[in-house]
Protein backbone atom coordinates (compact mmCIF):
# COMPACT_ATOMS: atom_id res chain seq x y z
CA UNK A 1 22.50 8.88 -12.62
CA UNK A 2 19.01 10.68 -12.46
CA UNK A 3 16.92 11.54 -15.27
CA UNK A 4 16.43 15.06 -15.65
CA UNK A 5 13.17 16.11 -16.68
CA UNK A 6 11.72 19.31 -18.39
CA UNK A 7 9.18 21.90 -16.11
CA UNK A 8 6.51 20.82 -18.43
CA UNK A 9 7.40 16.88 -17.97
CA UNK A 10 7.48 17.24 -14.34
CA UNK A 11 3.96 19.47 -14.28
CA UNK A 12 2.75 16.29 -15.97
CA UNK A 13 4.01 14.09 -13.35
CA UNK A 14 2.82 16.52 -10.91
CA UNK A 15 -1.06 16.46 -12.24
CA UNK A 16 -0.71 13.09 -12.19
CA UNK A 17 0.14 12.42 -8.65
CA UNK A 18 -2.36 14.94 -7.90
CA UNK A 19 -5.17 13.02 -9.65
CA UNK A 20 -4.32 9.95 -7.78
CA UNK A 21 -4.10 11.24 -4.36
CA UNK A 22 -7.62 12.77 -4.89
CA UNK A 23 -8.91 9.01 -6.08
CA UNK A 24 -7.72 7.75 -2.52
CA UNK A 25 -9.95 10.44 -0.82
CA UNK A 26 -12.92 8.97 -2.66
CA UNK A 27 -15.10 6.41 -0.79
CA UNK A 28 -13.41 2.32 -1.00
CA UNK A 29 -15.98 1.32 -3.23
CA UNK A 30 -15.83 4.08 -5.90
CA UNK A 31 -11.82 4.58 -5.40
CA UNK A 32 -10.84 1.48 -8.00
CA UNK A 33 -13.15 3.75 -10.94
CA UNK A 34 -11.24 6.73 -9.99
CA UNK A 35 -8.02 5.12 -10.68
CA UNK A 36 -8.71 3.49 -13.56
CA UNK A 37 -10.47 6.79 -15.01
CA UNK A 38 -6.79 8.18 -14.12
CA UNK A 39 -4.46 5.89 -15.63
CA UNK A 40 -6.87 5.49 -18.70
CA UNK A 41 -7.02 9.29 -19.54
CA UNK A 42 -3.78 9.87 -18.77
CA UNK A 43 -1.97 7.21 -20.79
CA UNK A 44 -4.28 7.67 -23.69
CA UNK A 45 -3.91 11.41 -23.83
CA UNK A 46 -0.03 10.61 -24.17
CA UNK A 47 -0.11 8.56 -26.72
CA UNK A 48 -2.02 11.12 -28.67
CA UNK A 49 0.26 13.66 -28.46
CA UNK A 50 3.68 14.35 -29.61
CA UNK A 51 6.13 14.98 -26.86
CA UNK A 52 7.10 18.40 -28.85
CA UNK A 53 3.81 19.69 -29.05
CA UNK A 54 4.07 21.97 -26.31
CA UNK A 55 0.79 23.45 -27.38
CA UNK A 56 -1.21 20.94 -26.54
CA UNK A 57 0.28 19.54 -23.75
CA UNK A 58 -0.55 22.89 -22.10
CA UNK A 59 -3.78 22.40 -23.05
CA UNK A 60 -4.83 19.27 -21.84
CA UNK A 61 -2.49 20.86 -18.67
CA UNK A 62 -4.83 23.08 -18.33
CA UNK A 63 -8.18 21.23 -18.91
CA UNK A 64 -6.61 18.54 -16.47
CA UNK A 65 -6.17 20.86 -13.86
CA UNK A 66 -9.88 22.22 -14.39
CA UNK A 67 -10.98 19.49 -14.32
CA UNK A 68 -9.28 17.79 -10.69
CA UNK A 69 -10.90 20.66 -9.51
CA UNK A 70 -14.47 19.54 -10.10
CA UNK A 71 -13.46 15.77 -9.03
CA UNK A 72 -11.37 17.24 -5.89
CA UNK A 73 -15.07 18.44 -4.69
CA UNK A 74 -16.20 16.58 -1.66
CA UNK A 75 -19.60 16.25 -3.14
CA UNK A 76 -18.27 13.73 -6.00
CA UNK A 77 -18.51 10.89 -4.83
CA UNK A 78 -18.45 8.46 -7.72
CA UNK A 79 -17.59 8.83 -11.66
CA UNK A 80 -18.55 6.66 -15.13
CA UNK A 81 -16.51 4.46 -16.20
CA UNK A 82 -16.82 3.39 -19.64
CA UNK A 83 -16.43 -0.30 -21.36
CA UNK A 84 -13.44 0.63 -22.96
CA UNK A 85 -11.96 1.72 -20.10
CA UNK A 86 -12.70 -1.58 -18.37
CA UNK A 87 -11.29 -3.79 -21.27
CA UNK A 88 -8.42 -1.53 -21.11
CA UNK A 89 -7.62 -1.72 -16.86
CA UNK A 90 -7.92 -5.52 -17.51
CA UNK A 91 -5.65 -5.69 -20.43
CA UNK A 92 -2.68 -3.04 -18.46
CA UNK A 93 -3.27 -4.86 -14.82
CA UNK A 94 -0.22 -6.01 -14.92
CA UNK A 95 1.57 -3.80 -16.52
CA UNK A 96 2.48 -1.31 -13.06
CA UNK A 97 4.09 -4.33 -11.32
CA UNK A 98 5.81 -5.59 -14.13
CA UNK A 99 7.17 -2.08 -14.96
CA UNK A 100 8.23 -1.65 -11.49
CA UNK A 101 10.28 -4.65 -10.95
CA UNK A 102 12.62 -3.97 -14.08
């Protein structure tokens, strides 16, 4: 049985996919920054928010999606990516794979 999901869950998902489909359009060398600035905002962002605070999930909806715009631009080539962010892709490498296999 399939897990249903609310419109709001699935415009999360749907940012989301968005965000990483825009990281593979990104030159080879800058794409692995891209997806790591992904995952990290994304997951971090989550766990700072209730799941019933529709409020601000719309917001950061809404900033997210302003946002993609401005890295969807063919001009970016590149972004920052911050220690913590680094520490944090090394210490969740594994964590995709293993989460997949289950």
């Amino acid at each position: 049985m399939s897990a249903r999901y609310s419109g709001l869950q699935r415009e999360v998902f749907s940012l989301y996919r968005r965000a990483l489909r825009m990281a593979h359009t990104k030159p080879a060398a800058s794409r692995p920054k891209f997806e790591l600035f992904v995952r990290y905002t994304f997951r971090t962002r989550a766990a700072c928010v209730s799941p019933r605070d529709v409020a601000a999930i719309e917001y950061l909806l809404r900033r997210g999606r302003r946002q993609m715009e401005m890295y969807e631009d063919s001009k970016v080539r590149d972004c920052w990516v911050s220690a913590e962010m680094l520490q944090w892709g090394e210490q969740n490498r594994g964590r995709r794979a293993d989460s997949r296999q289950s």
